[in-house]
PDB file of N, CA and C in Angstrom:
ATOM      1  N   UNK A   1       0.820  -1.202   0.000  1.00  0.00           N
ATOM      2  CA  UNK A   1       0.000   0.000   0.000  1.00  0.00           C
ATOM      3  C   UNK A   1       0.858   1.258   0.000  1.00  0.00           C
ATOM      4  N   UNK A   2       1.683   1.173   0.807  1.00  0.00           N
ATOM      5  CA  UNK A   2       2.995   2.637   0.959  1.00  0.00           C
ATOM      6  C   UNK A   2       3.465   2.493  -0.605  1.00  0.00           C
ATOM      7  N   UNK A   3       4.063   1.803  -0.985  1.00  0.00           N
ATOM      8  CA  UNK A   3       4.448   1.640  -2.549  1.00  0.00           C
ATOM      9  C   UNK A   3       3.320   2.622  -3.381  1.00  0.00           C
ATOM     10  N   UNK A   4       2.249   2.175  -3.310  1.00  0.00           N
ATOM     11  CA  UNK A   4       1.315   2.559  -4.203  1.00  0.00           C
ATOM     12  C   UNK A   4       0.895   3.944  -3.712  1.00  0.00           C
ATOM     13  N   UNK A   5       0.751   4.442  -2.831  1.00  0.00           N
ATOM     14  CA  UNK A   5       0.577   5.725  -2.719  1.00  0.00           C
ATOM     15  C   UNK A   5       1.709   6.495  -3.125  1.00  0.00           C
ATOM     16  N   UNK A   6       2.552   6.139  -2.881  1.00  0.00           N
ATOM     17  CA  UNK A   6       3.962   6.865  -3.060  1.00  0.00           C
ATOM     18  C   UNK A   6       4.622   7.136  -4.542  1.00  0.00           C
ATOM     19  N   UNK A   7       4.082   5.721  -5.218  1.00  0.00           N
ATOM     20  CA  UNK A   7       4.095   5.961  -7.008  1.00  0.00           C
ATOM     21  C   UNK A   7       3.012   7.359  -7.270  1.00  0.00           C
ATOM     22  N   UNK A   8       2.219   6.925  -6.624  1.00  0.00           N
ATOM     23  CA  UNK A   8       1.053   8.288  -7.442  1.00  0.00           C
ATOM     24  C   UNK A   8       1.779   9.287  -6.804  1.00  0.00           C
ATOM     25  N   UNK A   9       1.861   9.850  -5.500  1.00  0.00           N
ATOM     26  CA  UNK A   9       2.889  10.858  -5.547  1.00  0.00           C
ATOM     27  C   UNK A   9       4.139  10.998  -6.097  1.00  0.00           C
ATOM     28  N   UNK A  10       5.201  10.550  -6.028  1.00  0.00           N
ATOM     29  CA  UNK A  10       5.760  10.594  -7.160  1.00  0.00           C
ATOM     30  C   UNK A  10       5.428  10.782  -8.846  1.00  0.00           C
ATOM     31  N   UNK A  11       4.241  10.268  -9.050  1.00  0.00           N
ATOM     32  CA  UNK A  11       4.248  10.816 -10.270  1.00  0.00           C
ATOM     33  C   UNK A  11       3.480  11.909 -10.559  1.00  0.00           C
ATOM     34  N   UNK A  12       2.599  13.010  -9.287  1.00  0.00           N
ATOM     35  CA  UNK A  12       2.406  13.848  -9.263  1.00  0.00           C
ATOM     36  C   UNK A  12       3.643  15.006  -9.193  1.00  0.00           C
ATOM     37  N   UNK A  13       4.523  14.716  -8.397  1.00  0.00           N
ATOM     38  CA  UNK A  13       5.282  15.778  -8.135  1.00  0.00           C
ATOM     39  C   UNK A  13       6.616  15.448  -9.214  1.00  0.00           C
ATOM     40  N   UNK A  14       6.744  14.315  -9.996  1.00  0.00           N
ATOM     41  CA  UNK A  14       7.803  14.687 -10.935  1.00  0.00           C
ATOM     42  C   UNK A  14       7.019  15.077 -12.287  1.00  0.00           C
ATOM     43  N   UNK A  15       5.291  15.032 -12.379  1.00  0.00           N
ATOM     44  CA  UNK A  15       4.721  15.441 -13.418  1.00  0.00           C
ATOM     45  C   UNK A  15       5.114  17.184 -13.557  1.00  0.00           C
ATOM     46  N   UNK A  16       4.836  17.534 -12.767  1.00  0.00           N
ATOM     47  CA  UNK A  16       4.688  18.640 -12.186  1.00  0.00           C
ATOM     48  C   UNK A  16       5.983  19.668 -12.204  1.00  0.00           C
ATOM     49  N   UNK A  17       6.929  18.875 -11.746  1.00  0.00           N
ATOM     50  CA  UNK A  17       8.569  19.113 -12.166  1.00  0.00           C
ATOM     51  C   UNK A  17       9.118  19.292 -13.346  1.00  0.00           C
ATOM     52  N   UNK A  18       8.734  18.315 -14.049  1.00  0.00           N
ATOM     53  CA  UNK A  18       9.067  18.495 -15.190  1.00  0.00           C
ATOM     54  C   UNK A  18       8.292  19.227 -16.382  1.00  0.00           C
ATOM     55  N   UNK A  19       7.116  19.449 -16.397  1.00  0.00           N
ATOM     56  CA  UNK A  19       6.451  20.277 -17.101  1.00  0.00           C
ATOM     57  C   UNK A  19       7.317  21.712 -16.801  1.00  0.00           C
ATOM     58  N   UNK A  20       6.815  22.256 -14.975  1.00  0.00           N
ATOM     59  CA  UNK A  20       7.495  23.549 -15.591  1.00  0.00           C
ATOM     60  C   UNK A  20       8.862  23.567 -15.858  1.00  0.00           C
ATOM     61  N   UNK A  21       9.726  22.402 -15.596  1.00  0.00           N
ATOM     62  CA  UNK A  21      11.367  22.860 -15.945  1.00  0.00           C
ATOM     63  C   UNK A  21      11.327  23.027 -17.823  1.00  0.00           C
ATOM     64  N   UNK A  22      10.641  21.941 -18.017  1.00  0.00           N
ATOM     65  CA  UNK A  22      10.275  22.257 -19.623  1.00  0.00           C
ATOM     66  C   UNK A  22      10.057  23.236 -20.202  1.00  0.00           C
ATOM     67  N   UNK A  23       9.251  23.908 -20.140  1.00  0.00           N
ATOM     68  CA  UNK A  23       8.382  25.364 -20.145  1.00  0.00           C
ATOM     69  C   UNK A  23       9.672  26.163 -20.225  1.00  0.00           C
ATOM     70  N   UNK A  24      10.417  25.906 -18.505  1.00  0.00           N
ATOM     71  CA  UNK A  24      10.999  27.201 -18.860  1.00  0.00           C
ATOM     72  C   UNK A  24      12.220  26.901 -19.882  1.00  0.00           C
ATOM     73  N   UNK A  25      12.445  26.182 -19.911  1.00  0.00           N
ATOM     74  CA  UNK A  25      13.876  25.960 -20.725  1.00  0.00           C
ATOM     75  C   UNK A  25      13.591  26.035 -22.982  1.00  0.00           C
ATOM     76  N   UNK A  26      11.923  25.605 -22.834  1.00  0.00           N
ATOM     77  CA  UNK A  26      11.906  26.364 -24.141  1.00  0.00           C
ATOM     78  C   UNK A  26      11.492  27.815 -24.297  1.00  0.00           C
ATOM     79  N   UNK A  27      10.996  28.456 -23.165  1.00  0.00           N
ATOM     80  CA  UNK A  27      10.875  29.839 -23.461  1.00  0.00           C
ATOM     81  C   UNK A  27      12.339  30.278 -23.244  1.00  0.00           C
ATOM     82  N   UNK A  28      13.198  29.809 -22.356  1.00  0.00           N
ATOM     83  CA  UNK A  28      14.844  30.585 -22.109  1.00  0.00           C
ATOM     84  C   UNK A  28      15.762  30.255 -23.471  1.00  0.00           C
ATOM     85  N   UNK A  29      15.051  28.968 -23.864  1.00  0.00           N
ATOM     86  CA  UNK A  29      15.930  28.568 -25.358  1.00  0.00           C
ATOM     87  C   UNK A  29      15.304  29.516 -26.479  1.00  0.00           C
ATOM     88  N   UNK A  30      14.148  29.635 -26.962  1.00  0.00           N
ATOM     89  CA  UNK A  30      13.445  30.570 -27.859  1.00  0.00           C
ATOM     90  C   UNK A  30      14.197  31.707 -27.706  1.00  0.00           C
ATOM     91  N   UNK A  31      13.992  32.332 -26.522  1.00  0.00           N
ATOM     92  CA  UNK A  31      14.545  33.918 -26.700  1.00  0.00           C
ATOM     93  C   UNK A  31      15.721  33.780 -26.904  1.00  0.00           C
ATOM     94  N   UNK A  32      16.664  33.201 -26.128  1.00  0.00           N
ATOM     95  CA  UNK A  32      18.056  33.154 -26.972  1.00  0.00           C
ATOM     96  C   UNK A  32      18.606  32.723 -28.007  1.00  0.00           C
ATOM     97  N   UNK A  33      17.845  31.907 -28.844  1.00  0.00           N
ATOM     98  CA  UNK A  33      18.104  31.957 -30.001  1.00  0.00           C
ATOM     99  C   UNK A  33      16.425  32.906 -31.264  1.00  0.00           C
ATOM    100  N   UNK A  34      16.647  33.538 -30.576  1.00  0.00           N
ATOM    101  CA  UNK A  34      15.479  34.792 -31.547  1.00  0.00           C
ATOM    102  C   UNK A  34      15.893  34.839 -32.809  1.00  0.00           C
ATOM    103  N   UNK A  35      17.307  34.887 -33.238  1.00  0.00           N
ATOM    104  CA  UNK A  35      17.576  35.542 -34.874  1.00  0.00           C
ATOM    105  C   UNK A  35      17.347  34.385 -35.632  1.00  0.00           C
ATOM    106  N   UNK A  36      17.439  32.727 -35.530  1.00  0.00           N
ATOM    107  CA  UNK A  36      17.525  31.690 -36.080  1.00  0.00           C
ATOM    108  C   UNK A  36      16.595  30.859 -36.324  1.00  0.00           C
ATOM    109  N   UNK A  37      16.111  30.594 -37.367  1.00  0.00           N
ATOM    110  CA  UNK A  37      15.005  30.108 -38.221  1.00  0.00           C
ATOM    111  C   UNK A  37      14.545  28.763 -37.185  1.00  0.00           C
ATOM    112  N   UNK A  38      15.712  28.053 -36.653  1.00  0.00           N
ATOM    113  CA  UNK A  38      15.194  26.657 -36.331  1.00  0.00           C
ATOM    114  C   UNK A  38      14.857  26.729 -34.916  1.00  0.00           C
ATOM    115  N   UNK A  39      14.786  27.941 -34.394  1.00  0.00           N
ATOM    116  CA  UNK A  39      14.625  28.074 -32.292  1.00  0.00           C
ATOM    117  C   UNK A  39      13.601  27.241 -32.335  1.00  0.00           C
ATOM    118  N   UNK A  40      12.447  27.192 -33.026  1.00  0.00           N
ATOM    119  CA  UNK A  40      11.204  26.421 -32.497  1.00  0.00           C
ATOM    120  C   UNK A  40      11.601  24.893 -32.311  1.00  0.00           C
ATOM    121  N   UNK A  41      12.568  24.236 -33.408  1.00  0.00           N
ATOM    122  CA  UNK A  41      12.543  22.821 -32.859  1.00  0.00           C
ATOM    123  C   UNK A  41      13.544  22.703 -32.350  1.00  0.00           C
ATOM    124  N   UNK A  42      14.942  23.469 -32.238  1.00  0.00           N
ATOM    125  CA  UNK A  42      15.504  23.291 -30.791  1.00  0.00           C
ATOM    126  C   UNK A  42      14.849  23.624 -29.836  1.00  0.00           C
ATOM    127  N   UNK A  43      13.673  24.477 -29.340  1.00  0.00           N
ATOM    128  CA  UNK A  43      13.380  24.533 -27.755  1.00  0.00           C
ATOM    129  C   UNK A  43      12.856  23.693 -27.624  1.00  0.00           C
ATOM    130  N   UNK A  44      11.842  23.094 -28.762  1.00  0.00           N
ATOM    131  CA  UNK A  44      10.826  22.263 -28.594  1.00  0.00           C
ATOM    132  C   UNK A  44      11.931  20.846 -28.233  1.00  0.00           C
ATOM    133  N   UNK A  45      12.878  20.354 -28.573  1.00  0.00           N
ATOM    134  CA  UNK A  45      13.820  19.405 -28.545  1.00  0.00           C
ATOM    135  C   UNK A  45      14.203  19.600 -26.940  1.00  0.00           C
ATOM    136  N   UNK A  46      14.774  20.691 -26.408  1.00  0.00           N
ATOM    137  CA  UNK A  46      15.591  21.045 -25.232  1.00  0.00           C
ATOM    138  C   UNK A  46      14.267  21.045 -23.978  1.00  0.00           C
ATOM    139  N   UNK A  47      13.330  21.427 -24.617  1.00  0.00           N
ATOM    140  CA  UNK A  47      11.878  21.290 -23.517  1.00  0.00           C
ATOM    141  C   UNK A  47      11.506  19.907 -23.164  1.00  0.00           C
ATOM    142  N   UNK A  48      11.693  19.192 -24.350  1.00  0.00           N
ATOM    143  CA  UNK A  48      11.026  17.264 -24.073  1.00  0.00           C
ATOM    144  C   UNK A  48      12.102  16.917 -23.569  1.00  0.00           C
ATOM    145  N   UNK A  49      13.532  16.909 -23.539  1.00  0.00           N
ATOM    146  CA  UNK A  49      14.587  16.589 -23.065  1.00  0.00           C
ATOM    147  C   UNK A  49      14.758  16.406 -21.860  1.00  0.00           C
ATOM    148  N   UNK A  50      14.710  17.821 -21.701  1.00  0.00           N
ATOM    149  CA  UNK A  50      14.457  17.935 -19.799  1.00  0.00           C
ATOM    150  C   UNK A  50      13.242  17.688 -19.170  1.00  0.00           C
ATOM    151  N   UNK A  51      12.337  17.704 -19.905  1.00  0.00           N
ATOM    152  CA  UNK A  51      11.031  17.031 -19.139  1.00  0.00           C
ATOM    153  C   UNK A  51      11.529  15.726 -18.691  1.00  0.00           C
ATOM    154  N   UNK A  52      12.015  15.132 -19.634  1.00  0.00           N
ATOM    155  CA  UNK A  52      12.147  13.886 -19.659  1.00  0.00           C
ATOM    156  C   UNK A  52      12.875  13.353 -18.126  1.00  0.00           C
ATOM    157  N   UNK A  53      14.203  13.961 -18.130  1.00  0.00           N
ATOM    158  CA  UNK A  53      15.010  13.740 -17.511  1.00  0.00           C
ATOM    159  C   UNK A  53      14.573  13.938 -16.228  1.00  0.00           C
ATOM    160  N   UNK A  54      14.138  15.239 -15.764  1.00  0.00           N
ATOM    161  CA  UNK A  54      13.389  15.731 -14.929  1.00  0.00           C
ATOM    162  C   UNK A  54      12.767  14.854 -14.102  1.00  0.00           C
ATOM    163  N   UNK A  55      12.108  14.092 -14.880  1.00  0.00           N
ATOM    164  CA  UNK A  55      10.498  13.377 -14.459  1.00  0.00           C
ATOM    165  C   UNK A  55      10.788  11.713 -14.305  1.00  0.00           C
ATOM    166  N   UNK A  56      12.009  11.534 -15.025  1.00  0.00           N
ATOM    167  CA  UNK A  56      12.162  10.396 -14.719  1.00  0.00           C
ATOM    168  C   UNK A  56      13.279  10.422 -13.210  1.00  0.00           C
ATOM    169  N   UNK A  57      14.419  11.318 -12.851  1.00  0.00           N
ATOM    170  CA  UNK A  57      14.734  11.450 -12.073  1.00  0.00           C
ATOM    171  C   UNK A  57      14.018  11.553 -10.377  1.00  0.00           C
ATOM    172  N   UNK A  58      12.595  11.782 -10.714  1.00  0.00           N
ATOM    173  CA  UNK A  58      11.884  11.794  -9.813  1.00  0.00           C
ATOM    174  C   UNK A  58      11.012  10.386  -9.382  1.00  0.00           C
ATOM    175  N   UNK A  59      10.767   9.855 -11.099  1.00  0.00           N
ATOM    176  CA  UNK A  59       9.800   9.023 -11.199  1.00  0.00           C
ATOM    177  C   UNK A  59      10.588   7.846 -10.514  1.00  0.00           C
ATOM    178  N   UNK A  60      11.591   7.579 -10.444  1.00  0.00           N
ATOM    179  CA  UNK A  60      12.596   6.131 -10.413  1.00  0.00           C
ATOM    180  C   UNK A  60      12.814   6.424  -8.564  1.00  0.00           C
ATOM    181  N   UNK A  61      13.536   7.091  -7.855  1.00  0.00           N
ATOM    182  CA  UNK A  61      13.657   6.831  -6.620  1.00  0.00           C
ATOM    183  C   UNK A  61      12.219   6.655  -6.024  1.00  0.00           C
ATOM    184  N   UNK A  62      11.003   7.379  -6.252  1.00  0.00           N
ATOM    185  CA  UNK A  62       9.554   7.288  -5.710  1.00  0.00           C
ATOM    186  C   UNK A  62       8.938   6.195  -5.824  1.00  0.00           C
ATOM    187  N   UNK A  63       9.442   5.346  -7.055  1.00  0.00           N
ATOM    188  CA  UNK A  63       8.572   4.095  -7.188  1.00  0.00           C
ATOM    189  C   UNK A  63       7.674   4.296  -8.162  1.00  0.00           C
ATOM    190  N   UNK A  64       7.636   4.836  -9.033  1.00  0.00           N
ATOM    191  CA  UNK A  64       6.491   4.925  -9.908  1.00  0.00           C
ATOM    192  C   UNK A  64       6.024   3.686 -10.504  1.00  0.00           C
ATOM    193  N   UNK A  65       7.360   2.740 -10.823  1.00  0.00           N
ATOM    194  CA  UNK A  65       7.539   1.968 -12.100  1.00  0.00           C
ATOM    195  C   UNK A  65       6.534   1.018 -11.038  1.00  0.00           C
ATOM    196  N   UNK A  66       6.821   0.822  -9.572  1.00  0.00           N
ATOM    197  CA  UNK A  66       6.021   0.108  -8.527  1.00  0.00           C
ATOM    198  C   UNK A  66       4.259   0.163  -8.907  1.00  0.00           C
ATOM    199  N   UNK A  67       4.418   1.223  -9.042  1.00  0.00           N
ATOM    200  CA  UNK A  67       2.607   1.814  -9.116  1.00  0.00           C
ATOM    201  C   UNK A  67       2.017   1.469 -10.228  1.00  0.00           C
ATOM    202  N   UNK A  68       2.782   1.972 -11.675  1.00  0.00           N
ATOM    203  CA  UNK A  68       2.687   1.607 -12.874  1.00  0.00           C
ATOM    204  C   UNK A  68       2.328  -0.287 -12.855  1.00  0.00           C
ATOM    205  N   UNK A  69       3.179  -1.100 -12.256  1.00  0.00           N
ATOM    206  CA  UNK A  69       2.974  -2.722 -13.050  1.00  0.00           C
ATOM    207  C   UNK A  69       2.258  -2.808 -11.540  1.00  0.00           C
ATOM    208  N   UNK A  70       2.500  -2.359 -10.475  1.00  0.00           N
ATOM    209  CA  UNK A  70       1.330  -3.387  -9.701  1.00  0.00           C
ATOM    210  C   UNK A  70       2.289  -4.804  -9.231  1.00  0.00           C
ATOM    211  N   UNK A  71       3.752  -4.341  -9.157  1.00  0.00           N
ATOM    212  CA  UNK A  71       4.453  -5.391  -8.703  1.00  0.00           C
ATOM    213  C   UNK A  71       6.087  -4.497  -7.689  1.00  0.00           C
ATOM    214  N   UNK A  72       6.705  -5.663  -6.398  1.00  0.00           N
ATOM    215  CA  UNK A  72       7.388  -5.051  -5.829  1.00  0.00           C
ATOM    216  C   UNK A  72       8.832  -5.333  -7.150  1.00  0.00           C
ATOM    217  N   UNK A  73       8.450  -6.475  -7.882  1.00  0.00           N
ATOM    218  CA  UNK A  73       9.955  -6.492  -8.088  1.00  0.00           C
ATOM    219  C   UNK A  73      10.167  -5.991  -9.730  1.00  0.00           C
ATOM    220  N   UNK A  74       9.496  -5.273 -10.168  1.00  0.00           N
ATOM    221  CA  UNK A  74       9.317  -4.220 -10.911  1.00  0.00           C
ATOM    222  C   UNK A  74      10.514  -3.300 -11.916  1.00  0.00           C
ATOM    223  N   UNK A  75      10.970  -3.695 -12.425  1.00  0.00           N
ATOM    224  CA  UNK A  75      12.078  -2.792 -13.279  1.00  0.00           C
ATOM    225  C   UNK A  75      11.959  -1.030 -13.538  1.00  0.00           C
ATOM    226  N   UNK A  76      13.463  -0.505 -12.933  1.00  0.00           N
ATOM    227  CA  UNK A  76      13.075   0.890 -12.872  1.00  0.00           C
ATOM    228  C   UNK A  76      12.645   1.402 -14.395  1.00  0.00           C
ATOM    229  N   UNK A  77      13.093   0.903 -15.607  1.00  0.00           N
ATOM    230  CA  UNK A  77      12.838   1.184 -16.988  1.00  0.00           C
ATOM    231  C   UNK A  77      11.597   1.384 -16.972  1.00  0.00           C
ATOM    232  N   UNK A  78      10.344   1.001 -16.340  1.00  0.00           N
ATOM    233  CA  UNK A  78       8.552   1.344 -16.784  1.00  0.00           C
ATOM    234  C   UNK A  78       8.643   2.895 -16.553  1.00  0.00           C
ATOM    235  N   UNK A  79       9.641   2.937 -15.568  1.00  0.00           N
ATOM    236  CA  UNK A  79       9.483   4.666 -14.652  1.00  0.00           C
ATOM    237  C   UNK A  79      10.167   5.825 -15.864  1.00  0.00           C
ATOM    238  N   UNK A  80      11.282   5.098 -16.038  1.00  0.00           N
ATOM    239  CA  UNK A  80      12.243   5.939 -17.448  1.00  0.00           C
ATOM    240  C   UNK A  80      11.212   5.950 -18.515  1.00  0.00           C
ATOM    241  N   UNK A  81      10.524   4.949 -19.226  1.00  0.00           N
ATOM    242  CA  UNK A  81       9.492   4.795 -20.059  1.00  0.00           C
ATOM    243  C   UNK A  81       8.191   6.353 -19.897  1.00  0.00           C
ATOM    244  N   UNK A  82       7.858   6.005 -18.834  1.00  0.00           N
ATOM    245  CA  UNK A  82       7.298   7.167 -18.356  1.00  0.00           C
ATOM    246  C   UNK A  82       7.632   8.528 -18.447  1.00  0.00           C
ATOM    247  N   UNK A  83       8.756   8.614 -17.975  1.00  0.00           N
ATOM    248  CA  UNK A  83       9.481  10.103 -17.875  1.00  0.00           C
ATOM    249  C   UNK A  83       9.386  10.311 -19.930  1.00  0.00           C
ATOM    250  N   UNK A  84      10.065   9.583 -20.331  1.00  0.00           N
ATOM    251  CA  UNK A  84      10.513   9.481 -21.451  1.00  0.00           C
ATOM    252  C   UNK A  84       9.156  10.200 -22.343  1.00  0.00           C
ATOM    253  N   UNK A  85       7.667   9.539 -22.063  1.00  0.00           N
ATOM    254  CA  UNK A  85       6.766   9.495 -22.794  1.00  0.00           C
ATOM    255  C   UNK A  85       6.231  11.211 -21.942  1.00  0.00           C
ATOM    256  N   UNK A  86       6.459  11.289 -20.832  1.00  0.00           N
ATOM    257  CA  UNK A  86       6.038  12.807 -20.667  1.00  0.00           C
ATOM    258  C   UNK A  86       6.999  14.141 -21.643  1.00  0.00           C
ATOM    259  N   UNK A  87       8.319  13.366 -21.550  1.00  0.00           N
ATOM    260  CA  UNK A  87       9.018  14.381 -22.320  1.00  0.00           C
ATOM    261  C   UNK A  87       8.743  14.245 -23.953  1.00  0.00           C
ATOM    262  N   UNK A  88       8.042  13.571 -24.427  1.00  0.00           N
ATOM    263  CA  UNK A  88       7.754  13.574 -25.818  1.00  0.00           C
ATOM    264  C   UNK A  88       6.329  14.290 -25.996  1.00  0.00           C
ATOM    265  N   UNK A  89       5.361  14.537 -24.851  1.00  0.00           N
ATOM    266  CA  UNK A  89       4.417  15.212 -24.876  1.00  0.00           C
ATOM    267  C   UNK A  89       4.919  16.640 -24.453  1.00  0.00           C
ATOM    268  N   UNK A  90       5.948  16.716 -23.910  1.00  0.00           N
ATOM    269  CA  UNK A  90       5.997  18.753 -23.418  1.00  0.00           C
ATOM    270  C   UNK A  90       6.745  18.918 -24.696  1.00  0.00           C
ATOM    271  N   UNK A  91       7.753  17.896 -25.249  1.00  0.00           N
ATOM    272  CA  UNK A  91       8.098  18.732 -26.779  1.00  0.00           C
ATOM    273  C   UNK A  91       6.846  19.313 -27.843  1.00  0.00           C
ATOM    274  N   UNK A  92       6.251  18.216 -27.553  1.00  0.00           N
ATOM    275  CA  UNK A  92       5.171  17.994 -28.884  1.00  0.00           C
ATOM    276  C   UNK A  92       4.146  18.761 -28.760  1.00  0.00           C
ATOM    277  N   UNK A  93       3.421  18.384 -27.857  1.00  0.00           N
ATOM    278  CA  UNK A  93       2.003  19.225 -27.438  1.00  0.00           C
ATOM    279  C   UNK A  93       2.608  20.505 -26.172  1.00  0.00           C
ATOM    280  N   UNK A  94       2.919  20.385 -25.313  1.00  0.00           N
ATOM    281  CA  UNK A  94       2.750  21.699 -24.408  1.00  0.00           C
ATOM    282  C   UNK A  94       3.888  22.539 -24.261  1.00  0.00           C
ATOM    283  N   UNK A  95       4.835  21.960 -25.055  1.00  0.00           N
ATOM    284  CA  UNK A  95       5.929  23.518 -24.972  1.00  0.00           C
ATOM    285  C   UNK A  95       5.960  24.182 -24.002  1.00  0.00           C
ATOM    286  N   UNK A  96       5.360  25.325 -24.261  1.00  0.00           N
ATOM    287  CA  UNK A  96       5.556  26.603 -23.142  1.00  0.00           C
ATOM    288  C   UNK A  96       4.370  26.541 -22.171  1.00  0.00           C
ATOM    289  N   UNK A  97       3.715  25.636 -22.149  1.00  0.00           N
ATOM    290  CA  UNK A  97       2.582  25.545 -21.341  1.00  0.00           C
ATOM    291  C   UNK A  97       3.060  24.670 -19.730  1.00  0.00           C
ATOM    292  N   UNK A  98       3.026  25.137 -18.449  1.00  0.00           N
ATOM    293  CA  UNK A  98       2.176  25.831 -17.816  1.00  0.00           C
ATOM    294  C   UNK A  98       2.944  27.189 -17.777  1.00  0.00           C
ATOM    295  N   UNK A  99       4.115  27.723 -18.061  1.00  0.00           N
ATOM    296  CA  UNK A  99       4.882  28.667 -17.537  1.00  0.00           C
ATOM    297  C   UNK A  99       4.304  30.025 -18.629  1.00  0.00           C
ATOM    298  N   UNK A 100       4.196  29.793 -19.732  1.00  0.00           N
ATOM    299  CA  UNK A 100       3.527  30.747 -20.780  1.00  0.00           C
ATOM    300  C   UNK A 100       1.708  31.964 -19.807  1.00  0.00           C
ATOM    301  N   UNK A 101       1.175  30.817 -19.169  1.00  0.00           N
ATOM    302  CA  UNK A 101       0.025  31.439 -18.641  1.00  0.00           C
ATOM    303  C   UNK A 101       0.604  32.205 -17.630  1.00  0.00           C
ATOM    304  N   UNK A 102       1.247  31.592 -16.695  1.00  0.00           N
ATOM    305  CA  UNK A 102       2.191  32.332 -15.533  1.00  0.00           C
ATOM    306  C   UNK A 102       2.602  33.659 -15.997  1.00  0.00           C
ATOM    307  N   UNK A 103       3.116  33.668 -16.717  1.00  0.00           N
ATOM    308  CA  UNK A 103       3.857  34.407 -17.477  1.00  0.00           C
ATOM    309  C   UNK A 103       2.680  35.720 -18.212  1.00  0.00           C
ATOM    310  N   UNK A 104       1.758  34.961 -18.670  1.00  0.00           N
ATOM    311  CA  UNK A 104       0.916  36.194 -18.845  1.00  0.00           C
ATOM    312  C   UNK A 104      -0.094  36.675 -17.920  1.00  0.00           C
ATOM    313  N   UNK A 105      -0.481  36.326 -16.657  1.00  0.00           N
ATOM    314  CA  UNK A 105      -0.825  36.893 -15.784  1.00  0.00           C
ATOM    315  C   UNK A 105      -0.115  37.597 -14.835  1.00  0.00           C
ATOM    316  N   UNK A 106       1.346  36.954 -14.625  1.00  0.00           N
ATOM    317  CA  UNK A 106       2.111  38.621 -14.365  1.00  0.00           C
ATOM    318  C   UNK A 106       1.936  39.809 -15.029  1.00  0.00           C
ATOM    319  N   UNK A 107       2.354  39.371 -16.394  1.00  0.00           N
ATOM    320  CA  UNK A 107       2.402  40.717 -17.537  1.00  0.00           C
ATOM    321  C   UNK A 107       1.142  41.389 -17.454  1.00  0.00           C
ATOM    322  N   UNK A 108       0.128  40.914 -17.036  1.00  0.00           N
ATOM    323  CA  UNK A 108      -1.346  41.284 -17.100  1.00  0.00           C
ATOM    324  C   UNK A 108      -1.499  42.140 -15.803  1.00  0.00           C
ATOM    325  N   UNK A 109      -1.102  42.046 -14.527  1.00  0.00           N
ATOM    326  CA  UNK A 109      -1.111  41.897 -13.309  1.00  0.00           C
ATOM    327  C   UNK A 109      -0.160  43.248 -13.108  1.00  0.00           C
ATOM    328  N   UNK A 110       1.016  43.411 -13.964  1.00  0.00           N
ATOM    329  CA  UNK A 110       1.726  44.833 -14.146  1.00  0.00           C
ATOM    330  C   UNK A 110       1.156  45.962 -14.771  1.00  0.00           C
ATOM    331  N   UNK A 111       0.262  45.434 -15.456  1.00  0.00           N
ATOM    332  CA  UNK A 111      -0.187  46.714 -16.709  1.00  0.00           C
ATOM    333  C   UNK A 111      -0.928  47.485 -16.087  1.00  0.00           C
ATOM    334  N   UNK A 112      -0.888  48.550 -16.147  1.00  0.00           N
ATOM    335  CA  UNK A 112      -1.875  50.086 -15.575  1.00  0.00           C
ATOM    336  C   UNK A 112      -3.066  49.904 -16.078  1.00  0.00           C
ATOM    337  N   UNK A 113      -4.023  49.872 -15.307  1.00  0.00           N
ATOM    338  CA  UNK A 113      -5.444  50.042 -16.215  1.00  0.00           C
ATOM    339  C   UNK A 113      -6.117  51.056 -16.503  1.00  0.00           C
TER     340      UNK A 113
END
């Protein structure tokens, strides 16, 4: 039972980790490369990357891979698998998403009305 609660946390809090480290690392990659035609699929590359890494770094000591098969003796690779498949969704689909909204409700939150 501790196993299994502890996978779902864990894979809340390295979901969570790694989205915004993602986020920010393709909005910090975009702007620094502004003059160059290809910034979009390097950030988008450097965003799934570190999601990846991110999330699996979290996912593997917590036990995820535990939670995932429903077994103690469980291979950490389901957990890397995991990380892996979140970082192919923040390249692909969410990029700059959650840090982009953040980001515009400050900017929103500064403006004089």
């Amino acid at each position: 039972m501790i196993h299994t609660s502890l996978g779902v946390v864990g894979f809340i809090i390295g979901s969570i980790m790694g989205q915004f480290a993602g986020a920010w690392t393709y909005l910090r990659t975009k702007l620094a490369l502004q003059a160059f035609w290809y910034r979009e699929i390097v950030s988008a590359l450097l965003a799934g990357l570190v999601t990846a890494l991110i999330a699996t770094a979290v996912y593997v000591p917590l036990g995820v891979h535990i939670w995932i098969t429903q077994r103690q003796d469980a291979p950490w690779a389901a957990a890397a698998f995991l990380g892996v498949c979140m970082g192919i969704c923040q390249g692909v689909l969410f990029r700059d998403r959650p840090a982009r909204s953040i980001l515009e409700q400050l900017r929103d939150r500064d403006k004089p009305t």
